[in-house]
PDB file of N, CA and C in Angstrom:
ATOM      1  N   UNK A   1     411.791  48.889  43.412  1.00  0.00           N
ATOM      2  CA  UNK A   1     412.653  48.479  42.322  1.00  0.00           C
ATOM      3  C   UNK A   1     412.924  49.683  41.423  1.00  0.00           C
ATOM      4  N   UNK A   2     414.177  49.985  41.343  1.00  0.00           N
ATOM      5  CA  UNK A   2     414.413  51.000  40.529  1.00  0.00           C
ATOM      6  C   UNK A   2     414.702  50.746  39.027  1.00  0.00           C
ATOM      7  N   UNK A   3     413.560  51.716  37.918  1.00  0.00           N
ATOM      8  CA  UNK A   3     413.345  51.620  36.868  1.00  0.00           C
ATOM      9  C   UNK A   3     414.726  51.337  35.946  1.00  0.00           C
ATOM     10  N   UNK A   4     414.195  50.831  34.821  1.00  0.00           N
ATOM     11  CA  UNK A   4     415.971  51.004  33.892  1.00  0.00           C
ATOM     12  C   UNK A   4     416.546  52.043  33.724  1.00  0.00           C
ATOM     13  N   UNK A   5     416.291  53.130  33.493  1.00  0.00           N
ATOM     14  CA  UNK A   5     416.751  54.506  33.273  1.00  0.00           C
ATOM     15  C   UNK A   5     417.443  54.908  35.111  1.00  0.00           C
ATOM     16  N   UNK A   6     416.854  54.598  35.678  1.00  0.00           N
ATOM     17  CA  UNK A   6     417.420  54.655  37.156  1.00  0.00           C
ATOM     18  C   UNK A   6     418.372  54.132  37.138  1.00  0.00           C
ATOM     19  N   UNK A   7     418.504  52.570  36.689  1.00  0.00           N
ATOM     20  CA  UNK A   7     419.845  51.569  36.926  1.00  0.00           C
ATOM     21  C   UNK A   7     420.955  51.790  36.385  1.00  0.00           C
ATOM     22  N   UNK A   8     420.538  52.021  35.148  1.00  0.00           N
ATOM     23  CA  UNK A   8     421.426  52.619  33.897  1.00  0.00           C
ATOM     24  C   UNK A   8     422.468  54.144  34.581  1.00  0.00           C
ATOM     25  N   UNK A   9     421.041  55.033  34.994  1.00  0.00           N
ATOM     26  CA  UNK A   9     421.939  56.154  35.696  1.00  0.00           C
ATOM     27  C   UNK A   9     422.825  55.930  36.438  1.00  0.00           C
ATOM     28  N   UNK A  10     422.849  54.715  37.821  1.00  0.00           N
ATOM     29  CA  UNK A  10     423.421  54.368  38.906  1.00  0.00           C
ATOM     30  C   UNK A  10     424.849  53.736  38.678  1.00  0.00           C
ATOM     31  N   UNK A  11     424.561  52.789  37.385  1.00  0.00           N
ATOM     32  CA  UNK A  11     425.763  52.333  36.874  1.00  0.00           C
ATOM     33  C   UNK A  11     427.081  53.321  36.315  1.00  0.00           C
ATOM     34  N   UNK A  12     426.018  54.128  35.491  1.00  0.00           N
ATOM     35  CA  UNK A  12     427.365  55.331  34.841  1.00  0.00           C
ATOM     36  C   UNK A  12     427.895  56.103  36.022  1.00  0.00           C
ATOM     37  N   UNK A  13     427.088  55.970  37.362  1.00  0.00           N
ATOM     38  CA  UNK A  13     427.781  57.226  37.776  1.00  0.00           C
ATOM     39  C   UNK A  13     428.924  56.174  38.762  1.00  0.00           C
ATOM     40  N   UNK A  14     428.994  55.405  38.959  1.00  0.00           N
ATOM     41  CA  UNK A  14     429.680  53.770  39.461  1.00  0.00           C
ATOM     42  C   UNK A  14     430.937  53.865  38.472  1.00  0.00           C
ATOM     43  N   UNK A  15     430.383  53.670  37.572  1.00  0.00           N
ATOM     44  CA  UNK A  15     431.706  53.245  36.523  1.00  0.00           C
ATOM     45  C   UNK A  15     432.519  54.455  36.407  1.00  0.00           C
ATOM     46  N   UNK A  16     431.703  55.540  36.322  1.00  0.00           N
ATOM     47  CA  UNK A  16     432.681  57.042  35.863  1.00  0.00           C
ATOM     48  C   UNK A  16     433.165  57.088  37.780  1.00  0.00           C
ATOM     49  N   UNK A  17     433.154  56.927  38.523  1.00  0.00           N
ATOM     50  CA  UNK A  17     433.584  57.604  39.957  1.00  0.00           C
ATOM     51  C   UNK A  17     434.943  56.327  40.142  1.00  0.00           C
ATOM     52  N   UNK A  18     434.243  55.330  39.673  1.00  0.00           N
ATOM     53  CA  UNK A  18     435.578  53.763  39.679  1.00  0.00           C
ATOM     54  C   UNK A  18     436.413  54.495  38.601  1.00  0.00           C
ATOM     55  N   UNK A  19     436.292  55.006  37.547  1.00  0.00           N
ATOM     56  CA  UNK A  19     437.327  55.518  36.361  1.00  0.00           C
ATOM     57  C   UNK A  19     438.049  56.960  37.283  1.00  0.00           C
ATOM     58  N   UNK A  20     437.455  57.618  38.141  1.00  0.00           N
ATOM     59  CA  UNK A  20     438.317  58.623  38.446  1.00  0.00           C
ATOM     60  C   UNK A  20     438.444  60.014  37.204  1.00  0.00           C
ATOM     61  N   UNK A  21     436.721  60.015  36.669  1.00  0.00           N
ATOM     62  CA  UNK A  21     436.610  61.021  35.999  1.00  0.00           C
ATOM     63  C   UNK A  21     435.639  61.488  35.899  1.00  0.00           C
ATOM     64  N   UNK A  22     435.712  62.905  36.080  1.00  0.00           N
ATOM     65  CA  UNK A  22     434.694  63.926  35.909  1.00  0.00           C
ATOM     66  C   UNK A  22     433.804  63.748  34.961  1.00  0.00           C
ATOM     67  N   UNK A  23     432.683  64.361  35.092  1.00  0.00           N
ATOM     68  CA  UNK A  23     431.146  64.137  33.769  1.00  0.00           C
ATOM     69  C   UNK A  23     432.402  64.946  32.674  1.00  0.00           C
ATOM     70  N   UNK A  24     432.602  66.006  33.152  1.00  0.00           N
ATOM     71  CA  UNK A  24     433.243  66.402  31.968  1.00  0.00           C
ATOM     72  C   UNK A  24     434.432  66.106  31.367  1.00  0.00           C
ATOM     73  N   UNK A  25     435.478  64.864  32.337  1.00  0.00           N
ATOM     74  CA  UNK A  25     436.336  64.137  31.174  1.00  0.00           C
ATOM     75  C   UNK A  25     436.102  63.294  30.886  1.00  0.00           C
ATOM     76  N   UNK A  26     434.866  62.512  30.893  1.00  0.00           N
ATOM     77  CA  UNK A  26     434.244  61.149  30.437  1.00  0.00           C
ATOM     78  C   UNK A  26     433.704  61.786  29.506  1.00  0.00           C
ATOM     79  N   UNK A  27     432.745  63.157  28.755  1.00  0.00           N
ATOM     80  CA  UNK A  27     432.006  64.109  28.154  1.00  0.00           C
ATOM     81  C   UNK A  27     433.309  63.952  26.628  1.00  0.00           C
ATOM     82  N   UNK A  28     434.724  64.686  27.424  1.00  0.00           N
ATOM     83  CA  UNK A  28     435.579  64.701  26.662  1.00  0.00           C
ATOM     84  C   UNK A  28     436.090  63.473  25.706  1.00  0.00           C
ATOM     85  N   UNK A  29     436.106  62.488  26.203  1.00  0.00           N
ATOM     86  CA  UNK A  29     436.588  61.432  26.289  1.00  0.00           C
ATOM     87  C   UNK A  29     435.709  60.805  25.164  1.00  0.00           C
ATOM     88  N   UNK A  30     434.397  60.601  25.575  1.00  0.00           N
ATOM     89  CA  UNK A  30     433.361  60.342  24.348  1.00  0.00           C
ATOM     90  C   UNK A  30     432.758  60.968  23.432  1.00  0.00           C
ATOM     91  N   UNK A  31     433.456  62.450  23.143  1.00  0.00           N
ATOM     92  CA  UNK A  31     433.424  63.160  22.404  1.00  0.00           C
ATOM     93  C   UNK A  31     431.042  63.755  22.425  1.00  0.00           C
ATOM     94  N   UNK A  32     431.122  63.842  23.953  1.00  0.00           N
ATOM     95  CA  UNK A  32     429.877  64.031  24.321  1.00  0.00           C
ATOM     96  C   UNK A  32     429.740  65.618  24.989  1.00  0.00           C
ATOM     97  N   UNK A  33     428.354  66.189  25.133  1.00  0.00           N
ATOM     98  CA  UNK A  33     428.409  67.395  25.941  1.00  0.00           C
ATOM     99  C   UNK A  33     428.321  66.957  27.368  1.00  0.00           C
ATOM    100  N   UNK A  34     429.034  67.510  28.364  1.00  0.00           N
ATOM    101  CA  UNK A  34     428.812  67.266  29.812  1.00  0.00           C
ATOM    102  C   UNK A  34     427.472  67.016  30.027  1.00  0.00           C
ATOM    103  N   UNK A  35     426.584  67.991  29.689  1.00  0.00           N
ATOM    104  CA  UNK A  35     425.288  68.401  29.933  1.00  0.00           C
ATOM    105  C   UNK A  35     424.641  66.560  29.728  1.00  0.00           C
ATOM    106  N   UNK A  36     425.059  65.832  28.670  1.00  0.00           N
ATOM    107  CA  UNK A  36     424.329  65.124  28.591  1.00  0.00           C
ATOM    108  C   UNK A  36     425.008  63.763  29.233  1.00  0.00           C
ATOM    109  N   UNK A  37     426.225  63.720  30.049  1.00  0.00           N
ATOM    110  CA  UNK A  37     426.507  62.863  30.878  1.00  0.00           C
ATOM    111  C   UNK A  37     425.365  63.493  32.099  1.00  0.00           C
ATOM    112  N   UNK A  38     425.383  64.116  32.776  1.00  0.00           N
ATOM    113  CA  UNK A  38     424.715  64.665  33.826  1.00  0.00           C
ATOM    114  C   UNK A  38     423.456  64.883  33.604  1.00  0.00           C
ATOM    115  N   UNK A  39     422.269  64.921  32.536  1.00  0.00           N
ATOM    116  CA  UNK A  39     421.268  64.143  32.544  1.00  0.00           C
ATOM    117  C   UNK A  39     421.554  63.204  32.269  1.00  0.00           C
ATOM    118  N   UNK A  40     422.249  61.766  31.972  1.00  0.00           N
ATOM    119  CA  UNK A  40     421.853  60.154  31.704  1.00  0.00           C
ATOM    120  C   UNK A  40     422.212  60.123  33.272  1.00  0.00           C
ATOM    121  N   UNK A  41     423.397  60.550  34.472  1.00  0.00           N
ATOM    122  CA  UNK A  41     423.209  60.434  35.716  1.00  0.00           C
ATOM    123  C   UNK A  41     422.037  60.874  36.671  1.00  0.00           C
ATOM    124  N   UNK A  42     421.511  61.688  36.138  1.00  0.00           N
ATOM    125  CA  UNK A  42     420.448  62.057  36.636  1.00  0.00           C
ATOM    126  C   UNK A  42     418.983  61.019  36.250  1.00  0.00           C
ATOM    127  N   UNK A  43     419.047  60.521  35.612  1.00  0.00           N
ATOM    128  CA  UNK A  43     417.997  59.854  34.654  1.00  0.00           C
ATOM    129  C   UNK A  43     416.691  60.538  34.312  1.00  0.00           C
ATOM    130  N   UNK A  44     417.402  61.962  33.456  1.00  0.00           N
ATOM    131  CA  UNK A  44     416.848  62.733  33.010  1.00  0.00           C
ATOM    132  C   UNK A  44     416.402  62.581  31.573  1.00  0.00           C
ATOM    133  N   UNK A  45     417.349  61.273  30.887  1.00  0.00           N
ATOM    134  CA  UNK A  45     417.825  61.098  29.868  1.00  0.00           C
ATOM    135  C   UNK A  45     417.225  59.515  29.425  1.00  0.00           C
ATOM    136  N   UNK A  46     416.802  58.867  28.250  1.00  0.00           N
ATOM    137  CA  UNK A  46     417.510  57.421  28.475  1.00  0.00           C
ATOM    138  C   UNK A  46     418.735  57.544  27.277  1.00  0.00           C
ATOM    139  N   UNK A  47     419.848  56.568  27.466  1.00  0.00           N
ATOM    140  CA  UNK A  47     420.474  56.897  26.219  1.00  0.00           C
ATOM    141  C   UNK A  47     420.208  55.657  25.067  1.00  0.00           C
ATOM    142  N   UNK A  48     420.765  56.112  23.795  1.00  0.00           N
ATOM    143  CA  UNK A  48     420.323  55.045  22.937  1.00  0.00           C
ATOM    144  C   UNK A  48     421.728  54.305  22.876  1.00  0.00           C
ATOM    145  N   UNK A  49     421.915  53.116  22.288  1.00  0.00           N
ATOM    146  CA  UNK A  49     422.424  51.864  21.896  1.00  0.00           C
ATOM    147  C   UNK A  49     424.033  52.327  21.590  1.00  0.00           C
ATOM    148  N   UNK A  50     424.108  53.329  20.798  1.00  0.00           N
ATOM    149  CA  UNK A  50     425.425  53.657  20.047  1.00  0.00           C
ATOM    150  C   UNK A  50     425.754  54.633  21.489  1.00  0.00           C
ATOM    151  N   UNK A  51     425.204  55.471  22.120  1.00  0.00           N
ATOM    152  CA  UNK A  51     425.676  56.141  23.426  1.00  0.00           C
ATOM    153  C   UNK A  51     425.905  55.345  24.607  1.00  0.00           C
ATOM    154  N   UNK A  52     425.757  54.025  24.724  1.00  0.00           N
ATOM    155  CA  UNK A  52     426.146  53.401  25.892  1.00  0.00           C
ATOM    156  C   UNK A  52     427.623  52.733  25.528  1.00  0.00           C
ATOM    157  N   UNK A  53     427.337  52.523  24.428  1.00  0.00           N
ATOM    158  CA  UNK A  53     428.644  51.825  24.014  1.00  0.00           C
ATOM    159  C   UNK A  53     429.660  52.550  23.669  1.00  0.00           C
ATOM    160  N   UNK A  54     429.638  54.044  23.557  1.00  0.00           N
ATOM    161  CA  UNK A  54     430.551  55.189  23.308  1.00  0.00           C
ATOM    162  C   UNK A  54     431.197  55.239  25.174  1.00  0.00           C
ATOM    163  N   UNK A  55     429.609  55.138  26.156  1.00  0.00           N
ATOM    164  CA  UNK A  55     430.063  55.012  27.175  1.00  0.00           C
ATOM    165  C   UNK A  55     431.187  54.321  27.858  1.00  0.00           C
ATOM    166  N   UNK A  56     431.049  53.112  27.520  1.00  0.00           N
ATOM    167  CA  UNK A  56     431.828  52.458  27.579  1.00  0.00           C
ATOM    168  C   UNK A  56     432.683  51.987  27.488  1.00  0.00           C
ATOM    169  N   UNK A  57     433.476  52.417  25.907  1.00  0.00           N
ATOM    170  CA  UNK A  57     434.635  52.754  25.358  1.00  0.00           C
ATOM    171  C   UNK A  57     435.331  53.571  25.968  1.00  0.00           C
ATOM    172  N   UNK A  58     434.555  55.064  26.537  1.00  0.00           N
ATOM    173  CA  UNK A  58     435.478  56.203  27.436  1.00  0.00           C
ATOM    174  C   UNK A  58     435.532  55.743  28.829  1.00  0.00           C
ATOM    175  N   UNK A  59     435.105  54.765  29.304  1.00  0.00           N
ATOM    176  CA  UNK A  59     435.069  54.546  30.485  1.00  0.00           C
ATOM    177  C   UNK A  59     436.191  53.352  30.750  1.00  0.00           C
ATOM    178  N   UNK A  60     436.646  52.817  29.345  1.00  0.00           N
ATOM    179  CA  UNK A  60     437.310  51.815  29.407  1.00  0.00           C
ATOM    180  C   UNK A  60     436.874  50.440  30.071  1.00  0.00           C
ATOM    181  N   UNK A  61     436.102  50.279  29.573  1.00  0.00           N
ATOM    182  CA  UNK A  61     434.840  49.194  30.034  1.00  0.00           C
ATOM    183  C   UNK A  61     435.546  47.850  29.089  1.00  0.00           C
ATOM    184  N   UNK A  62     435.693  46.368  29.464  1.00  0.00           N
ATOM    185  CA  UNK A  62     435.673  45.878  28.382  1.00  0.00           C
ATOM    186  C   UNK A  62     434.295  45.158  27.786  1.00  0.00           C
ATOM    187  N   UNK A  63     433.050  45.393  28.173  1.00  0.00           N
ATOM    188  CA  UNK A  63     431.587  45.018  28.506  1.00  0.00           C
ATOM    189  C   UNK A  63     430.593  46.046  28.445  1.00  0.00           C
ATOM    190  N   UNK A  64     430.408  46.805  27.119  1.00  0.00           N
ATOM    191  CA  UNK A  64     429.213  47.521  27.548  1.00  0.00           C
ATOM    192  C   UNK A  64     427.929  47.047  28.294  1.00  0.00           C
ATOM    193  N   UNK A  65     428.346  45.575  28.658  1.00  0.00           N
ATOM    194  CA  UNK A  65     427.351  45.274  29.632  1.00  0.00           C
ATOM    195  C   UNK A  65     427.015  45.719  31.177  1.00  0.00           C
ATOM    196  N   UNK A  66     428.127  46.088  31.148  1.00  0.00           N
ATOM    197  CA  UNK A  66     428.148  46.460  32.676  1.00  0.00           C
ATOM    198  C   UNK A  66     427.850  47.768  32.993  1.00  0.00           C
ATOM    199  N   UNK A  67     427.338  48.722  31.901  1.00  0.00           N
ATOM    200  CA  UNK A  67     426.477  49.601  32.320  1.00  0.00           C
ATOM    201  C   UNK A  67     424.832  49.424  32.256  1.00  0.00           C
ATOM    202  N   UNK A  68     424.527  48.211  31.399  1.00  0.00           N
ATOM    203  CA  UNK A  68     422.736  47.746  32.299  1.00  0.00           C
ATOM    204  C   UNK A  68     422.733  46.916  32.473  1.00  0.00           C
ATOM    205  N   UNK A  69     423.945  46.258  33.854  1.00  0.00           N
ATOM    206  CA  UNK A  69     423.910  45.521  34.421  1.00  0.00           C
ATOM    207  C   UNK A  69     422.495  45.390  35.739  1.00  0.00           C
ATOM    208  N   UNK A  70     422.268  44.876  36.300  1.00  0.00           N
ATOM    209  CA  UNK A  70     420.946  44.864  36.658  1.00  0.00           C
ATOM    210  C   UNK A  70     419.642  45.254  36.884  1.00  0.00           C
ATOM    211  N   UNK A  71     419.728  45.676  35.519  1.00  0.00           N
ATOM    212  CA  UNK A  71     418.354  46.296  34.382  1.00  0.00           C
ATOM    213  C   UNK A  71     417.273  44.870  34.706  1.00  0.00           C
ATOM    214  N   UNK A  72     416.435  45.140  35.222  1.00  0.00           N
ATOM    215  CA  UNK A  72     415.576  43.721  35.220  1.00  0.00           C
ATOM    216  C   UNK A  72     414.121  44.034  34.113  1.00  0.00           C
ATOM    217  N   UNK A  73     413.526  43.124  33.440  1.00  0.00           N
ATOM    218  CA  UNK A  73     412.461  42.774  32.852  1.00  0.00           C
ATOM    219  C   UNK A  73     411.493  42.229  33.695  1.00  0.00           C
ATOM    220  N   UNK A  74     410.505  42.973  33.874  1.00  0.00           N
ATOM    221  CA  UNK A  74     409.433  42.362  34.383  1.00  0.00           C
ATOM    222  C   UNK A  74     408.041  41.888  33.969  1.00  0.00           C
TER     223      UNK A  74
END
């Protein structure tokens, strides 16, 4: 079972490859450093609350849910 920070990673890199944009125009886009799209894909990173939902906005998401979408609690 892959951890939340895993899922979380798997999703952004899902949603940004379905958007048809680079770490660095999703980076642009959310007014973020590349560096730190490419650690949260890496799950080098976890991000906090206001950065998923920035995510999501540049990703054109209408659901910041659907980037910890099957985040499980155990």
């Amino acid at each position: 079972m892959a951890t939340a920070r895993e899922q979380f990673a798997e999703n952004l890199r899902q949603e940004r490859d379905r958007a048809g944009l680079s770490q660095e125009a999703l980076a642009d886009a959310c007014d973020l450093h590349r560096t730190e799209i490419s650690l949260l894909e890496r799950s080098k990173r976890s991000p906090r609350l206001e950065t998923i939902v920035t995510l999501a906005q540049g990703l054109g998401l209408s659901d910041a849910c659907e980037l910890v979408r099957g985040i499980r609690i155990s």
